[in-house]
Protein backbone atom coordinates (compact mmCIF):
# COMPACT_ATOMS: atom_id res chain seq x y z
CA UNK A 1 11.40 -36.45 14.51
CA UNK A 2 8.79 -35.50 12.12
CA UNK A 3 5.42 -34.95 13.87
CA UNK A 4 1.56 -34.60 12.10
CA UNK A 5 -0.58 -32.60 14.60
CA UNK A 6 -4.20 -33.76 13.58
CA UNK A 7 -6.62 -31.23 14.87
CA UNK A 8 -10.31 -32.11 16.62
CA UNK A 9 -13.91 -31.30 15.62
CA UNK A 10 -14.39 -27.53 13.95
CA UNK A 11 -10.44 -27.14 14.28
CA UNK A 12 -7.65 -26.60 11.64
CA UNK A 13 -3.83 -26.42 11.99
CA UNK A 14 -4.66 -23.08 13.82
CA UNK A 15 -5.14 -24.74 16.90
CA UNK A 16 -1.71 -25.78 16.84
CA UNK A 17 -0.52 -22.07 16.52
CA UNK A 18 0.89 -22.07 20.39
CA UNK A 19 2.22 -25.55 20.59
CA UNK A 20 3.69 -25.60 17.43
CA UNK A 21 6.77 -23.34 18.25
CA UNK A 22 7.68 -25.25 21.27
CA UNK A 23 8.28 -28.50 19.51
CA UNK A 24 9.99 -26.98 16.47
CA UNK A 25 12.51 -25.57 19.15
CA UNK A 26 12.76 -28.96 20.82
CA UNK A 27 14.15 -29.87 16.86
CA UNK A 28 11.58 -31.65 15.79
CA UNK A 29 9.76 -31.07 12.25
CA UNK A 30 6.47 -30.11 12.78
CA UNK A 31 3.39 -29.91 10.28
CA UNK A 32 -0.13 -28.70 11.98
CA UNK A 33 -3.19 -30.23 9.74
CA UNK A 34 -6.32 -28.86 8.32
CA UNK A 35 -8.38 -31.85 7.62
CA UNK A 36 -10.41 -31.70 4.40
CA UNK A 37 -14.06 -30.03 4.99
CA UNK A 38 -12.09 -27.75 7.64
CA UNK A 39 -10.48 -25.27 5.02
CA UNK A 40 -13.45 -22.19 5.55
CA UNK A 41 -16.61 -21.56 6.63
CA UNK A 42 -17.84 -21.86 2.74
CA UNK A 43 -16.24 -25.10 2.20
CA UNK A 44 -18.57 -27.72 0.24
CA UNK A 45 -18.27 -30.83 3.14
CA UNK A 46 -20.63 -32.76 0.94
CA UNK A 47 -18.75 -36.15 0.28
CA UNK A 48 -16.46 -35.32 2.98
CA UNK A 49 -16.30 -38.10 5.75
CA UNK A 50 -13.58 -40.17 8.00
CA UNK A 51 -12.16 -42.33 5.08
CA UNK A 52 -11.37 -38.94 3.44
CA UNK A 53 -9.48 -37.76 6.75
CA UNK A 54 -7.74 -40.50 7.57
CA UNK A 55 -6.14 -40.71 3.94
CA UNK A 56 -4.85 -36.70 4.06
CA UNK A 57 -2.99 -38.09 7.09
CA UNK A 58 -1.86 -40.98 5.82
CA UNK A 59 -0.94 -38.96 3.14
CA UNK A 60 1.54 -36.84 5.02
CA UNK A 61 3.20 -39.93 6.61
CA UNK A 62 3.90 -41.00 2.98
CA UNK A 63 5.68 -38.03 2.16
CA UNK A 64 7.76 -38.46 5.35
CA UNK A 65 11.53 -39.47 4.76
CA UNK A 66 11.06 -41.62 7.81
CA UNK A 67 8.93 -42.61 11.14
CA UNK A 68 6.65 -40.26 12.11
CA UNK A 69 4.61 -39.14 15.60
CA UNK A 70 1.02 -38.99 15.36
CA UNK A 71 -0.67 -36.46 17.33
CA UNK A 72 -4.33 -36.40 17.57
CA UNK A 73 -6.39 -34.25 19.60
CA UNK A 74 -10.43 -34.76 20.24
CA UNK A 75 -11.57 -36.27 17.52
CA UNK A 76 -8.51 -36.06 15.60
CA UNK A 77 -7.80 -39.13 17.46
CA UNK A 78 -10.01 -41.42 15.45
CA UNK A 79 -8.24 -40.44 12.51
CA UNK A 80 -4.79 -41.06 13.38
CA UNK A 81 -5.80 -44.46 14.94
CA UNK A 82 -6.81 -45.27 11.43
CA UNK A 83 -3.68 -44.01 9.86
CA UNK A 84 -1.68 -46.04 12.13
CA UNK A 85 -3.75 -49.36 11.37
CA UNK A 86 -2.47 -48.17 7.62
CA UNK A 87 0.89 -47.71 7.91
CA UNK A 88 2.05 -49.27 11.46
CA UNK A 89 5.63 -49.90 10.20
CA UNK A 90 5.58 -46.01 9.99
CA UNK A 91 4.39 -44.51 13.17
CA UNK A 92 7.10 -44.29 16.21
CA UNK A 93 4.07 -42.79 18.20
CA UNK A 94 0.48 -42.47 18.47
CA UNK A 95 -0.56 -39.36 21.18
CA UNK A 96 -4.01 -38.81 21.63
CA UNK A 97 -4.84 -35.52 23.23
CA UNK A 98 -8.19 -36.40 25.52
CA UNK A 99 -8.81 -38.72 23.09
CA UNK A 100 -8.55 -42.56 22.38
CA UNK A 101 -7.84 -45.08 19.57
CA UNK A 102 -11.19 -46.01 19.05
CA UNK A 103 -12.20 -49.39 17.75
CA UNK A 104 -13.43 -50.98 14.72
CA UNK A 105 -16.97 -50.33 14.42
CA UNK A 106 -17.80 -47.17 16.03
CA UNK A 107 -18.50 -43.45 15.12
CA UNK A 108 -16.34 -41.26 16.63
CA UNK A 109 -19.79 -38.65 17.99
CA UNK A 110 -23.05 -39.38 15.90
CA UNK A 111 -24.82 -38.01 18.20
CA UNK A 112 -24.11 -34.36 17.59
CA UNK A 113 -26.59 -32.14 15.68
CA UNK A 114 -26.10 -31.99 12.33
CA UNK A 115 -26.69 -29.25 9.51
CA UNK A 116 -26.99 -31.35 6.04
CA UNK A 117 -23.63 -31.92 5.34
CA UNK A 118 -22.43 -29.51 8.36
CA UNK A 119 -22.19 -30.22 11.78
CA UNK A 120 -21.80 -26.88 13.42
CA UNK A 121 -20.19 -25.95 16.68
CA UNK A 122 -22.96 -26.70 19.44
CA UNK A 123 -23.84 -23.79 22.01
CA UNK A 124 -21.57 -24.17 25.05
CA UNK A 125 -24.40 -25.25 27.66
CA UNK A 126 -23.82 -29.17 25.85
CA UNK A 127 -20.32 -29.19 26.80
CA UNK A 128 -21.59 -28.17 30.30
CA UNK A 129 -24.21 -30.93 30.64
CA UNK A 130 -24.06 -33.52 33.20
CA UNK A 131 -20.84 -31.91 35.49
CA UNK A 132 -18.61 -31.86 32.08
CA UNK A 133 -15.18 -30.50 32.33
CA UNK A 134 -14.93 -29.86 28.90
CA UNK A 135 -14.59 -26.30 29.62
CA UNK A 136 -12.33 -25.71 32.09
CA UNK A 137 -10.04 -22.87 32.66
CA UNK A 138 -11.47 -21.12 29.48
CA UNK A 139 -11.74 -17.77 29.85
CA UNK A 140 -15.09 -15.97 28.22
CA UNK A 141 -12.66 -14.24 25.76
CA UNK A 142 -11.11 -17.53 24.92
CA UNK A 143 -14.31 -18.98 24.08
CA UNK A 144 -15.39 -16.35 21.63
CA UNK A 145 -12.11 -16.34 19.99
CA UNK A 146 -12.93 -20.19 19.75
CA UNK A 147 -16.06 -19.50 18.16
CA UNK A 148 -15.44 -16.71 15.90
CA UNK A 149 -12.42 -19.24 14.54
CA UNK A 150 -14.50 -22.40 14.71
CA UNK A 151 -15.58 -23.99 11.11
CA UNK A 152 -18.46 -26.80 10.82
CA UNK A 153 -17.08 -30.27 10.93
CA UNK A 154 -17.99 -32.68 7.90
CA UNK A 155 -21.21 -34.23 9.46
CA UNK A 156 -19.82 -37.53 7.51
CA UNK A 157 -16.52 -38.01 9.48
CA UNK A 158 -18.59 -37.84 13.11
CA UNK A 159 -21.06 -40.47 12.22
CA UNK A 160 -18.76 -42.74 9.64
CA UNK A 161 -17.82 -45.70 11.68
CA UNK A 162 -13.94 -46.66 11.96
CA UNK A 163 -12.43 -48.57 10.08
CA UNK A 164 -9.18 -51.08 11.23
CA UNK A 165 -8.16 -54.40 9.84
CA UNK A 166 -4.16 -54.83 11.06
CA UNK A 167 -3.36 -56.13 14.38
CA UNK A 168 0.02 -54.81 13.37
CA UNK A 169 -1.74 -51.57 14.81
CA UNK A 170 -1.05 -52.87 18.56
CA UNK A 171 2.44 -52.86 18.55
CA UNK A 172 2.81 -48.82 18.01
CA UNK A 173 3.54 -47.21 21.48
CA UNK A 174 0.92 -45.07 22.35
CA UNK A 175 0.53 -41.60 24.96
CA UNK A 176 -3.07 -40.96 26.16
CA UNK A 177 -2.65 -37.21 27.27
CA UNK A 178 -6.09 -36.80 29.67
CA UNK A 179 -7.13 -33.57 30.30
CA UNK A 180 -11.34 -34.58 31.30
CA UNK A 181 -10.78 -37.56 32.95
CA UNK A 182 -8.71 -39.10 35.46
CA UNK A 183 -6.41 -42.36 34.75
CA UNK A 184 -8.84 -44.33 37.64
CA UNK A 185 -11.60 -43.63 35.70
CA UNK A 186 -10.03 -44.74 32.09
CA UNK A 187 -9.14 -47.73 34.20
CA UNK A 188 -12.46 -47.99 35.45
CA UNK A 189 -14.00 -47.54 31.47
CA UNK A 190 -11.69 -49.78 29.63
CA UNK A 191 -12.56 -52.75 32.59
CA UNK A 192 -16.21 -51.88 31.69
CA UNK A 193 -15.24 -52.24 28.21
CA UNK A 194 -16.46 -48.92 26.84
CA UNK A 195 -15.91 -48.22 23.18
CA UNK A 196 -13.11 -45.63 23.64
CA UNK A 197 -11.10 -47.87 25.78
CA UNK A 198 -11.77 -50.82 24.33
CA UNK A 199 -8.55 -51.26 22.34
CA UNK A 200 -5.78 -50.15 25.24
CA UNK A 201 -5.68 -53.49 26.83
CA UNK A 202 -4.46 -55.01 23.19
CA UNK A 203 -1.90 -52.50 23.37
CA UNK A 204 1.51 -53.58 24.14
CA UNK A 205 3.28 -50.14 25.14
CA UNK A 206 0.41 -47.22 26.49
CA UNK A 207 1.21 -44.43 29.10
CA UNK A 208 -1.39 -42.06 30.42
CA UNK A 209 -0.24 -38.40 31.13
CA UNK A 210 -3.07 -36.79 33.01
CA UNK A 211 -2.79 -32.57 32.68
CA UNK A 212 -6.19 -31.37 34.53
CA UNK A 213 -7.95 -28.87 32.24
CA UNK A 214 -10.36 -28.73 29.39
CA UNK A 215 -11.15 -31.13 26.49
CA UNK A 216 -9.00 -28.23 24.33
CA UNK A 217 -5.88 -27.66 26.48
CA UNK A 218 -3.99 -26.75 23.48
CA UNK A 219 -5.81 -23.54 24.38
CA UNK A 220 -5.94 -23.33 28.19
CA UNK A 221 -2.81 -24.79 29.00
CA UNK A 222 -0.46 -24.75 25.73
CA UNK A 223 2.92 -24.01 27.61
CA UNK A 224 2.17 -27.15 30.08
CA UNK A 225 0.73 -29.60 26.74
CA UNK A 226 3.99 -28.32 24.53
CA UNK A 227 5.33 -29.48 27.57
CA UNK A 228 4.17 -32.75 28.31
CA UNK A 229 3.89 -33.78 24.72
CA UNK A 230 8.10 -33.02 24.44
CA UNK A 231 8.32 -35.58 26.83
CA UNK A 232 6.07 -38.17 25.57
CA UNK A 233 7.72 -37.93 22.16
């Protein structure tokens, strides 16, 4: 199967690095993604926002001989939600990685502080806030090799609202893989009908993996999310 890892906020296809190699020797075809905006530090991210994400994907499944597996992590997300309101008759899969398909309307964070056209990494105390687990398991080294690595995020593709328009888009099986939050409390969100939830009950096929850890478990538990997302696919 030919699988599209999308990466999250200030991420490129580097993030992938230690799940890659697990699902390449599972036999599937793997490309990792660096979203425009996300090549370098220096990049220009002026003119860079979700619509210009959401078509590099939807590039790649193009270019695909056949169906593809989406896998987005964070906000990444977002963007293959998108893609897969584009090209539904071409995605076996969505999986979002503590993440959601969100709905029509709605930024995926414009609420982050942004720099111009930049939206820089925030200090870790906001991902801390309010009894967060954003940060589990993250070891102080891992979370300076996260920010020595991290690149500013086109300010553009947090606040751009989505964009959907095919109810075809409901019929693509879907994994949630929650790392923050419990399946009782998506349950609890999506009955509240809270914008990240709000599409799974128009979903016809959705399981929810939960792997306890942080809101980046590609880096604090990569052996048990290679894992996990082997099975889902």
């Amino acid at each position: 199967m030919k699988l599209l890892l999308v990466p999250g906020f200030w991420l490129g296809a580097w993030s992938w690095d230690r799940i890659s190699p697990a699902l390449e020797a599972a036999g599937h075809d793997v490309t990792a993604l660096t979203l425009p905006g996300l090549e370098s530090v220096d990049t220009d991210r002026a003119g860079i926002g979700l619509a210009e994400h959401v078509a590099a994907v939807v590039a790649e499944i193009d270019r695909a001989d056949g169906p593809v597996v989406l896998v987005g992590h964070s906000g990444g997300g977002t963007v293959i939600h998108a893609a897969v309101d584009q090209r539904p008759d071409r995605v076996a899969r969505a999986v979002y990685v503590d993440s959601g398909p969100l709905p029509h309307g709605t930024p995926t964070n414009p609420h982050l502080p942004s720099d111009g056209a930049d939206l820089p990494l925030p200090e870790w105390d906001v991902f801390r806030a309010d009894g967060s687990h954003d940060l589990d398991d993250f070891t102080e080294a891992q979370l300076a090799d996260f920010r020595e690595r991290a690149v500013p995020h086109p300010a553009a593709a947090a606040q751009d609202p989505q964009v959907l328009s095919d109810d075809a888009r409901y019929g693509v099986p879907i994994t949630l893989i929650t790392t923050t939050f419990t399946q009782e409390q998506i349950d609890t969100y999506t009955e509240a009908g809270e914008d990240y939830f709000a599409e799974l009950p128009k979903m016809k096929d959705v399981t929810i993996i939960e792997l306890p850890t942080s809101h980046w478990p590609q880096f604090t538990k990569p052996e048990q999310l290679a894992e996990v997302l082997r099975d889902a696919i």
